[in-house]
C-alpha atoms as a PDB file:
ATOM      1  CA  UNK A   1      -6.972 -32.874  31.032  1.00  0.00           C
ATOM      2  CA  UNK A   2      -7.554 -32.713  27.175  1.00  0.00           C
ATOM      3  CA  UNK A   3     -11.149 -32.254  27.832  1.00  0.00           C
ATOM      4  CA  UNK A   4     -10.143 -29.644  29.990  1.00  0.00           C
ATOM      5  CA  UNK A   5      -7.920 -27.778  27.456  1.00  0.00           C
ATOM      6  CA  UNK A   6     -10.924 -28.205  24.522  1.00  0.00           C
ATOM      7  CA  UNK A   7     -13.760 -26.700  26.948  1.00  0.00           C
ATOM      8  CA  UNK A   8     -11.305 -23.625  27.507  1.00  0.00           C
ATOM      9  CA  UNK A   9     -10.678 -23.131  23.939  1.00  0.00           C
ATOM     10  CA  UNK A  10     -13.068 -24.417  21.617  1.00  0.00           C
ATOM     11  CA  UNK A  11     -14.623 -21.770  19.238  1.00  0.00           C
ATOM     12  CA  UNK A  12     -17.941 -21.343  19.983  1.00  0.00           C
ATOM     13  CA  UNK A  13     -20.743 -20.226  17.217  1.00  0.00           C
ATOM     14  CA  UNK A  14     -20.590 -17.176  15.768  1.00  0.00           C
ATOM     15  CA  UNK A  15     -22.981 -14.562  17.906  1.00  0.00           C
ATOM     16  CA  UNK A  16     -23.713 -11.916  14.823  1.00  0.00           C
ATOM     17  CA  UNK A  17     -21.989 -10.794  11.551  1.00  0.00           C
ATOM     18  CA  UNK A  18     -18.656  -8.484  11.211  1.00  0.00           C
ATOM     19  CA  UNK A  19     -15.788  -8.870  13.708  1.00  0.00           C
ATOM     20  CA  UNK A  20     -15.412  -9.901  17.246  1.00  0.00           C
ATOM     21  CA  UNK A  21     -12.598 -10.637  19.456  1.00  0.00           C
ATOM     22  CA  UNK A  22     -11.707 -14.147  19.546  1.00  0.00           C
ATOM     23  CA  UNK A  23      -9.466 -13.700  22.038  1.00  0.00           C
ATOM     24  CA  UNK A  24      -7.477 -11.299  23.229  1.00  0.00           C
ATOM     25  CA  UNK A  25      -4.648 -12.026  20.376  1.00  0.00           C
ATOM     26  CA  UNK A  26      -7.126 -12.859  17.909  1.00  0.00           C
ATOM     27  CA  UNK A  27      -9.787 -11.327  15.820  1.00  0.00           C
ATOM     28  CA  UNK A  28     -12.826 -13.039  14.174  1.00  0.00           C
ATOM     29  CA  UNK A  29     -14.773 -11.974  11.075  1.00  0.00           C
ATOM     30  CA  UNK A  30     -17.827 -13.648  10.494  1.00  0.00           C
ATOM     31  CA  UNK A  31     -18.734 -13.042   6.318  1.00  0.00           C
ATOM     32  CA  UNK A  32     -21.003 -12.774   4.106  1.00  0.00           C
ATOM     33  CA  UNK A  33     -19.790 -10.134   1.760  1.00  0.00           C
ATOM     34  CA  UNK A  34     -16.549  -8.679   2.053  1.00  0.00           C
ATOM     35  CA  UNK A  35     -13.437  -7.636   4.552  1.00  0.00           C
ATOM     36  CA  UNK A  36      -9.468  -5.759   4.211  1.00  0.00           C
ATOM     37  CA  UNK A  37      -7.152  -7.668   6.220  1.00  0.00           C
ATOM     38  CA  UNK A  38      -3.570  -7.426   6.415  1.00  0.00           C
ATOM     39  CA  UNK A  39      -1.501  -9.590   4.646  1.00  0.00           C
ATOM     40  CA  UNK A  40      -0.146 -12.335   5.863  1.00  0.00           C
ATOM     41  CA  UNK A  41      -2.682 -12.201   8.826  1.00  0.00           C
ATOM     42  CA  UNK A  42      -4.766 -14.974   8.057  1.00  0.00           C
ATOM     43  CA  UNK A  43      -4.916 -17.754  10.459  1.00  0.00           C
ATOM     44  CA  UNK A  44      -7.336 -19.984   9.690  1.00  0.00           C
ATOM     45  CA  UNK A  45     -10.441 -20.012   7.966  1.00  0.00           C
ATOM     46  CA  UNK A  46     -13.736 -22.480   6.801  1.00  0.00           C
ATOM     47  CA  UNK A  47     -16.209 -21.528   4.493  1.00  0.00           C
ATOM     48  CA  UNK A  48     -16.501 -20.453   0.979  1.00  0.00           C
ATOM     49  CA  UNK A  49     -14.028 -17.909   0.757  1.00  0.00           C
ATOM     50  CA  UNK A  50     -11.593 -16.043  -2.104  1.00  0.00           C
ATOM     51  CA  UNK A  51      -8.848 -14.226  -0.498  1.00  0.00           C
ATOM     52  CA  UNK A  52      -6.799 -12.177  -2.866  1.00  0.00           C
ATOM     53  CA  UNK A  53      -3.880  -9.500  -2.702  1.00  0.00           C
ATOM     54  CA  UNK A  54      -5.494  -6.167  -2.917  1.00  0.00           C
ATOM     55  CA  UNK A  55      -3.998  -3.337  -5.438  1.00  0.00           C
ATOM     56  CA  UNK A  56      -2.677  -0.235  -3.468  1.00  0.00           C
ATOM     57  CA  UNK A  57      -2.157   2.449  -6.349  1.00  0.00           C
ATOM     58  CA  UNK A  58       1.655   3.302  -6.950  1.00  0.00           C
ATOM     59  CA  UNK A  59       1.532   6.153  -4.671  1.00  0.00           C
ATOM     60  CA  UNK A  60       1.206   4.297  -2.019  1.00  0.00           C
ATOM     61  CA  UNK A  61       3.220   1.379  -2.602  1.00  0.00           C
ATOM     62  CA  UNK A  62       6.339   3.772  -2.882  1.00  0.00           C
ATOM     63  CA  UNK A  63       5.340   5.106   0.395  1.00  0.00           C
ATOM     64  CA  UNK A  64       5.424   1.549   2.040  1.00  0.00           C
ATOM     65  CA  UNK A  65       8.758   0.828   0.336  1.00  0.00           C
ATOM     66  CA  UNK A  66      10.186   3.776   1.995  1.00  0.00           C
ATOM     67  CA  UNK A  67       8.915   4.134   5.005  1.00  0.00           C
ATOM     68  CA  UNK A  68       7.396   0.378   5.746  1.00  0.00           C
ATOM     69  CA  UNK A  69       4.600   2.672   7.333  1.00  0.00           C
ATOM     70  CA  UNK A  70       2.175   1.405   4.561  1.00  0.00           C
ATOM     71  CA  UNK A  71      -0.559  -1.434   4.619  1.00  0.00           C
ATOM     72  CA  UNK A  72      -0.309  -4.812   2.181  1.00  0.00           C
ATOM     73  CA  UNK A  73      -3.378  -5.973   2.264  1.00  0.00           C
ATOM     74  CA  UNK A  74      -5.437  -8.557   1.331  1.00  0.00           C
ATOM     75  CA  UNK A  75      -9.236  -8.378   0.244  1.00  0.00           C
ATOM     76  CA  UNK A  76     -11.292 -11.039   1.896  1.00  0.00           C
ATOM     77  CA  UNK A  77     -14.784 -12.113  -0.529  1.00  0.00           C
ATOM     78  CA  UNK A  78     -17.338 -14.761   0.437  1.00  0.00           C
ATOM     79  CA  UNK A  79     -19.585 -16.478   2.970  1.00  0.00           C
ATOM     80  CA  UNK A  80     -17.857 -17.789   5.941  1.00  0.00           C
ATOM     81  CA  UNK A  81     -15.293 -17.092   8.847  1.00  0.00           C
ATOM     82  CA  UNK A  82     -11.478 -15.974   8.808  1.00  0.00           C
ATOM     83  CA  UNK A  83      -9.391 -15.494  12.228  1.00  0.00           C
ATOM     84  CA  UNK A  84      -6.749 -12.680  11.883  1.00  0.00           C
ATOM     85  CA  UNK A  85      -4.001 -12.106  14.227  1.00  0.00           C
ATOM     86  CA  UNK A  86      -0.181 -10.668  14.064  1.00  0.00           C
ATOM     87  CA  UNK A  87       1.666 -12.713  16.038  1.00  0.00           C
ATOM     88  CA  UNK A  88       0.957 -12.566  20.277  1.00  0.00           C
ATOM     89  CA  UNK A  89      -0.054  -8.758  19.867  1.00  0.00           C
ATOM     90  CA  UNK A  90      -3.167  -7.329  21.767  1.00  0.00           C
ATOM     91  CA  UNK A  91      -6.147  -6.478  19.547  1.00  0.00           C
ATOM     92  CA  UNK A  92      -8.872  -4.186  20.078  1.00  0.00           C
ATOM     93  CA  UNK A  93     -11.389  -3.177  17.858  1.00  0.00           C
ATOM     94  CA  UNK A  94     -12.525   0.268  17.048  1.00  0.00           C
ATOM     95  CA  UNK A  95     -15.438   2.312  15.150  1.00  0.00           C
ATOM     96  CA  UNK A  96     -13.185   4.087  12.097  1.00  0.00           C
ATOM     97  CA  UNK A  97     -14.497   7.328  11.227  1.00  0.00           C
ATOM     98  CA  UNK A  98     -12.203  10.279  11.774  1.00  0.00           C
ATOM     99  CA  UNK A  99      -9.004   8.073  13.003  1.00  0.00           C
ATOM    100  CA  UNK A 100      -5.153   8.316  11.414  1.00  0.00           C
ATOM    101  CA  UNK A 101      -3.512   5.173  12.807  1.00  0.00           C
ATOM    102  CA  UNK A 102      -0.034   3.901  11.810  1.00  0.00           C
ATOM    103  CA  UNK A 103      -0.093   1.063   9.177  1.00  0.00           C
ATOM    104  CA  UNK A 104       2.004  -1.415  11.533  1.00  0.00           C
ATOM    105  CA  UNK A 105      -1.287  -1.269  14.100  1.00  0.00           C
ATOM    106  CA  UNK A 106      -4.014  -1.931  11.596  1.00  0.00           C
ATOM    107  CA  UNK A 107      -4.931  -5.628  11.861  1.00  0.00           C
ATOM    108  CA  UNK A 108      -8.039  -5.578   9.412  1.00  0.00           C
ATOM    109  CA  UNK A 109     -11.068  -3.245   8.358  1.00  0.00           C
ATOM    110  CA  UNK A 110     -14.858  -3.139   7.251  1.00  0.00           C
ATOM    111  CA  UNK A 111     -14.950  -2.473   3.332  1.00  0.00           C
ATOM    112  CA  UNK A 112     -17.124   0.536   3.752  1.00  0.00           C
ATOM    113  CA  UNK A 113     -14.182   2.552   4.891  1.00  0.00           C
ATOM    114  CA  UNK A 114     -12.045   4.244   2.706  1.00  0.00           C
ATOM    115  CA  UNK A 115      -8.172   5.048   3.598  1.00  0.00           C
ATOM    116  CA  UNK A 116      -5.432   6.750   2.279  1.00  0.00           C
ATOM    117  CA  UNK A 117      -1.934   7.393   3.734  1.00  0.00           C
ATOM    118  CA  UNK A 118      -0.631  10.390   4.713  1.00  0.00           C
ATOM    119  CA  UNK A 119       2.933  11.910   5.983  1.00  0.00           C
ATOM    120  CA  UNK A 120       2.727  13.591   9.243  1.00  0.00           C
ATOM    121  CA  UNK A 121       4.042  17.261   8.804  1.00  0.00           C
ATOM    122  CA  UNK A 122       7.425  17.863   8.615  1.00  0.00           C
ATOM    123  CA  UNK A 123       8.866  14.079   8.291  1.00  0.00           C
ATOM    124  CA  UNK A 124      10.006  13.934   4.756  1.00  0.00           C
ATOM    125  CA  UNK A 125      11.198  10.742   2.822  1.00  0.00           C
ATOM    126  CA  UNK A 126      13.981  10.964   2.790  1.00  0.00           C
ATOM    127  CA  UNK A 127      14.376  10.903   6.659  1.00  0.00           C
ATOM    128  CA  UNK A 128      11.755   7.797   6.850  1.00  0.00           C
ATOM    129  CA  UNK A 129       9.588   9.790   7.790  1.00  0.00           C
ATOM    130  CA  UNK A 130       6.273   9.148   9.709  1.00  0.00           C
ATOM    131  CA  UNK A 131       3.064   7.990   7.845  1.00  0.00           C
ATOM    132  CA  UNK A 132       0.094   6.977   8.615  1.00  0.00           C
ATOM    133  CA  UNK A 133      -3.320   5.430   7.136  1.00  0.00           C
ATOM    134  CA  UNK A 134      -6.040   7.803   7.797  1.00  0.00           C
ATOM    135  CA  UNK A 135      -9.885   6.651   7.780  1.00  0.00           C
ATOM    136  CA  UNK A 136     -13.141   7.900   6.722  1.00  0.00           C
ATOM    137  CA  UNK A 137     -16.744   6.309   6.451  1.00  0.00           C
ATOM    138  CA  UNK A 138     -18.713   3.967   8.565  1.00  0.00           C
ATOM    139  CA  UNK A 139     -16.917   1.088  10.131  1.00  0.00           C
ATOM    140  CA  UNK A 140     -14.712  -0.281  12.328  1.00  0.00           C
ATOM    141  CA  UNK A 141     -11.008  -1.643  12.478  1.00  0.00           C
ATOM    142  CA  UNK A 142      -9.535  -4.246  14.320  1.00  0.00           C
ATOM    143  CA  UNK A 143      -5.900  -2.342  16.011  1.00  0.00           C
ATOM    144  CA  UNK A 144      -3.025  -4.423  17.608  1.00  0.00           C
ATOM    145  CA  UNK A 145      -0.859  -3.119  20.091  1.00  0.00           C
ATOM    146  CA  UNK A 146       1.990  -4.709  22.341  1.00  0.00           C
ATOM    147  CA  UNK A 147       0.079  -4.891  25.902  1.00  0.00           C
ATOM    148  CA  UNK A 148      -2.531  -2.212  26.551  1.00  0.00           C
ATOM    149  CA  UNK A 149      -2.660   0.729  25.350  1.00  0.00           C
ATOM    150  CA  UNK A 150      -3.089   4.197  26.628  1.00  0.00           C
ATOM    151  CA  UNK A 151      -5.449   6.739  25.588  1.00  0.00           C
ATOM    152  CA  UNK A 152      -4.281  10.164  26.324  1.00  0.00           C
ATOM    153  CA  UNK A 153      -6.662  13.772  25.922  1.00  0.00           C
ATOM    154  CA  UNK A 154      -4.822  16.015  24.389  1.00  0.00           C
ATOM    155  CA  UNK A 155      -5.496  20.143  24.538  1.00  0.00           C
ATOM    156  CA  UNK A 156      -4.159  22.872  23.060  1.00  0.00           C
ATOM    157  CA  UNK A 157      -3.262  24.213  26.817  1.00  0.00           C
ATOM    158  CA  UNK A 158      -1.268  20.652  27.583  1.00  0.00           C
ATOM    159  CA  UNK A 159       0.313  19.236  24.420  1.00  0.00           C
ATOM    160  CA  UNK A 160       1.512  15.920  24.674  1.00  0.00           C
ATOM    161  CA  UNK A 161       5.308  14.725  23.260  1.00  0.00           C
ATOM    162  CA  UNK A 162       5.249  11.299  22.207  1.00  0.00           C
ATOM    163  CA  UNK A 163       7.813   8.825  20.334  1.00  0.00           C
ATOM    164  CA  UNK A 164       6.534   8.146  16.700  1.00  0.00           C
ATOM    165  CA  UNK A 165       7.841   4.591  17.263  1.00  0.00           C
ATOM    166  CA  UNK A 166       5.227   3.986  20.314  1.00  0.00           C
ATOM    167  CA  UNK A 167       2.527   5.529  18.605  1.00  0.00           C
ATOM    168  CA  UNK A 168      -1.077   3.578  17.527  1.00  0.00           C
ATOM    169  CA  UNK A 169      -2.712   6.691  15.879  1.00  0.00           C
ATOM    170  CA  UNK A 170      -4.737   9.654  16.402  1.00  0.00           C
ATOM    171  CA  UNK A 171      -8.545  11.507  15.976  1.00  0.00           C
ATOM    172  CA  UNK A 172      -7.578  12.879  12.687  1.00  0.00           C
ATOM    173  CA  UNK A 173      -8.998  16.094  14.246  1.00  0.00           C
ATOM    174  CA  UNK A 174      -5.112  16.604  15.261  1.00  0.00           C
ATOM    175  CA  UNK A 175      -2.406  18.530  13.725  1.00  0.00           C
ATOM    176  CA  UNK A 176       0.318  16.391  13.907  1.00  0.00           C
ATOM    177  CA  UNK A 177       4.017  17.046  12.973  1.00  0.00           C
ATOM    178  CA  UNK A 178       7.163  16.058  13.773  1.00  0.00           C
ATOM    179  CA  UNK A 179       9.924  17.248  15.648  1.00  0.00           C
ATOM    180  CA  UNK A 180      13.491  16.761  15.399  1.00  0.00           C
ATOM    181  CA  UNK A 181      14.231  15.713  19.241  1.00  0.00           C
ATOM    182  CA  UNK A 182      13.050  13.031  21.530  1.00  0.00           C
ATOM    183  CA  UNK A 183       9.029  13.176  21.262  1.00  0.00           C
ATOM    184  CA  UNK A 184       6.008  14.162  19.430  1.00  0.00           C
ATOM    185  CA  UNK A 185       4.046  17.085  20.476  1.00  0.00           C
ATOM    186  CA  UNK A 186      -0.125  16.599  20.350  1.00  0.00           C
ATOM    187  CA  UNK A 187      -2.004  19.527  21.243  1.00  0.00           C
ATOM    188  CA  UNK A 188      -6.221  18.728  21.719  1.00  0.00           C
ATOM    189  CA  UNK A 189      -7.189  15.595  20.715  1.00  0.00           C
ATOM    190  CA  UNK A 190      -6.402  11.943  22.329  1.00  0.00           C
ATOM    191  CA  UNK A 191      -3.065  10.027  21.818  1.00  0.00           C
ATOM    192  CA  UNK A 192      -3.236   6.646  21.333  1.00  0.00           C
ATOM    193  CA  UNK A 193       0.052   5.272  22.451  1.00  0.00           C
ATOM    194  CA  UNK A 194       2.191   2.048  21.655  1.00  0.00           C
ATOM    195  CA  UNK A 195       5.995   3.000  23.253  1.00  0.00           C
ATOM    196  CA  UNK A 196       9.602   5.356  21.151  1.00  0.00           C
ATOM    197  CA  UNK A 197      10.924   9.110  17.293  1.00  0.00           C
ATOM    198  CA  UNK A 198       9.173  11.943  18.102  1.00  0.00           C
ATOM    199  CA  UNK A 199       6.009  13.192  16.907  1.00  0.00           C
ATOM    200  CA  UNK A 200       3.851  16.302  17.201  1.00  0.00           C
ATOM    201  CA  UNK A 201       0.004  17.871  16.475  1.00  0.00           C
ATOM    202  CA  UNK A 202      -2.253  20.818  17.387  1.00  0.00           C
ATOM    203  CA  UNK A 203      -6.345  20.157  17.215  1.00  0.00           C
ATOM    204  CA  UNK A 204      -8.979  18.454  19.512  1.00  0.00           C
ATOM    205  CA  UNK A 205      -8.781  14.648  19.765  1.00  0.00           C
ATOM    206  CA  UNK A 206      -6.711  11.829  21.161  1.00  0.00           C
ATOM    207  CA  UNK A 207      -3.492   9.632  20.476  1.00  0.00           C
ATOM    208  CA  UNK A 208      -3.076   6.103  21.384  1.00  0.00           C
ATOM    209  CA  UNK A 209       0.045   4.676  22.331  1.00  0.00           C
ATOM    210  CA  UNK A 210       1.110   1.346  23.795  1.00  0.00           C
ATOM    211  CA  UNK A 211       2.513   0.981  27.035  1.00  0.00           C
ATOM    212  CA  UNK A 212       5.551  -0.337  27.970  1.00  0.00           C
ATOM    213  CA  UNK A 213       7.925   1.719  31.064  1.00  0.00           C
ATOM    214  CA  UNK A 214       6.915   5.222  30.154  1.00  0.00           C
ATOM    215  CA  UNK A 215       8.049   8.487  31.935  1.00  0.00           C
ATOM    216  CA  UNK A 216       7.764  12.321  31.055  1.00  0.00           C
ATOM    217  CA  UNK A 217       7.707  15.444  31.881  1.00  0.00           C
ATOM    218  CA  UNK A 218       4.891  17.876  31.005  1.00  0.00           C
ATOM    219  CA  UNK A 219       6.090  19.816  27.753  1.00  0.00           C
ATOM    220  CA  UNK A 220       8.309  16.892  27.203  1.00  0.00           C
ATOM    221  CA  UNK A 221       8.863  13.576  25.558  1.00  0.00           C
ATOM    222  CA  UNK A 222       8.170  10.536  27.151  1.00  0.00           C
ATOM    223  CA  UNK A 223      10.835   8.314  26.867  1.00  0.00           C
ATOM    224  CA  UNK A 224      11.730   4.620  26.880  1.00  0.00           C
ATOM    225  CA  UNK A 225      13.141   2.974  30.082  1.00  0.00           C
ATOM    226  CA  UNK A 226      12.676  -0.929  29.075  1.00  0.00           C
ATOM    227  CA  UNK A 227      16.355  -0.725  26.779  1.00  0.00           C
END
């Protein structure tokens, strides 16, 4: 039986440099060079490697105290591998370029992207409002997500409602704002979808948003049935 158990899970050589799903829960970077995790993410790793907390400028730090919508994150430096994972969540990775995604999804990202955080139109601090970290450059991110996600096409002719609470992130190609009722309007682009706030845009792309029990209307929110 423990033979068994070791052949199911036993981590096999790396295949090629960058990061790879482990698992379904679990996300493996394979260095030589250097990686932006997540803090706290780290769950094991062997080689030579110098992990340290990585400065965020005070603009954004105030942003993350506010609205816990911002990233702490660690900079990765060395030769070697680190696993990364946030708790039992799903992870997927994605290429970066173009995509706003909310700092609670981001698991960890390729250097060679640059990000900055942003507040969706129309949420301001005051009202913890929404904020998210957009991305530019060549490189991918590793996302996490509660179950699978959904990836809805958005167009200006069917906008799409969604609860800022659910949401992964967007093609940054959206004009996103919020709206003080039960869901988030998107009009073209794709919605990336976690499930609950609300949130709105206008533009050509897609959301992503994770699914739990969804239902909706069309020119309405979707709304949570799983409380």
């Amino acid at each position: 039986m423990q033979d068994t158990f070791i052949a199911e899970h036993i981590v096999a050589p790396a295949s090629r440099p960058g990061m790879s799903r482990q698992n379904p829960y679990c996300v493996r970077y394979t260095m030589d060079g250097r990686m932006v995790a997540r803090q706290g993410a780290m769950v094991a790793y062997r080689g030579d490697l110098t992990i340290r907390t990585k400065g965020q400028g005070v603009r954004k730090l105030v942003k993350r105290a506010v609205t816990g919508e911002g990233l702490g994150l660690m900079e990765v430096e060395g030769h070697g591998e680190i696993w990364l994972a946030d708790l039992a969540k799903n992870v997927f990775i994605v290429a970066g370029d173009g995509l706003s995604i909310a700092g609670k999804s981001v698991l960890c990202f390729d250097p060679s992207l640059q990000y900055e955080i942003r507040l969706v139109k129309g949420a301001g601090m005051n009202a913890g409002g929404l904020f998210n970290c957009r991305f530019a450059g060549d490189g991918s991110i590793a996302l996490t997500a509660h179950g699978q996600p959904m990836v809805i096409p958005v167009t200006s002719a069917a906008p799409v409602l969604v609860d800022t609470d659910a949401v992964i992130g967007w093609t940054a190609s959206l004009e996103a704002s919020i709206h003080r009722s039960e869901g988030s309007v998107i009009r073209q682009g794709r919605l990336w979808r976690d499930v609950p706030t609300a949130a709105a845009g206008r533009g050509i792309g897609h959301r992503a948003a994770q699914r739990r029990s969804l239902a909706g209307r069309e020119g309405q929110g979707c709304r949570r049935h799983d409380r």
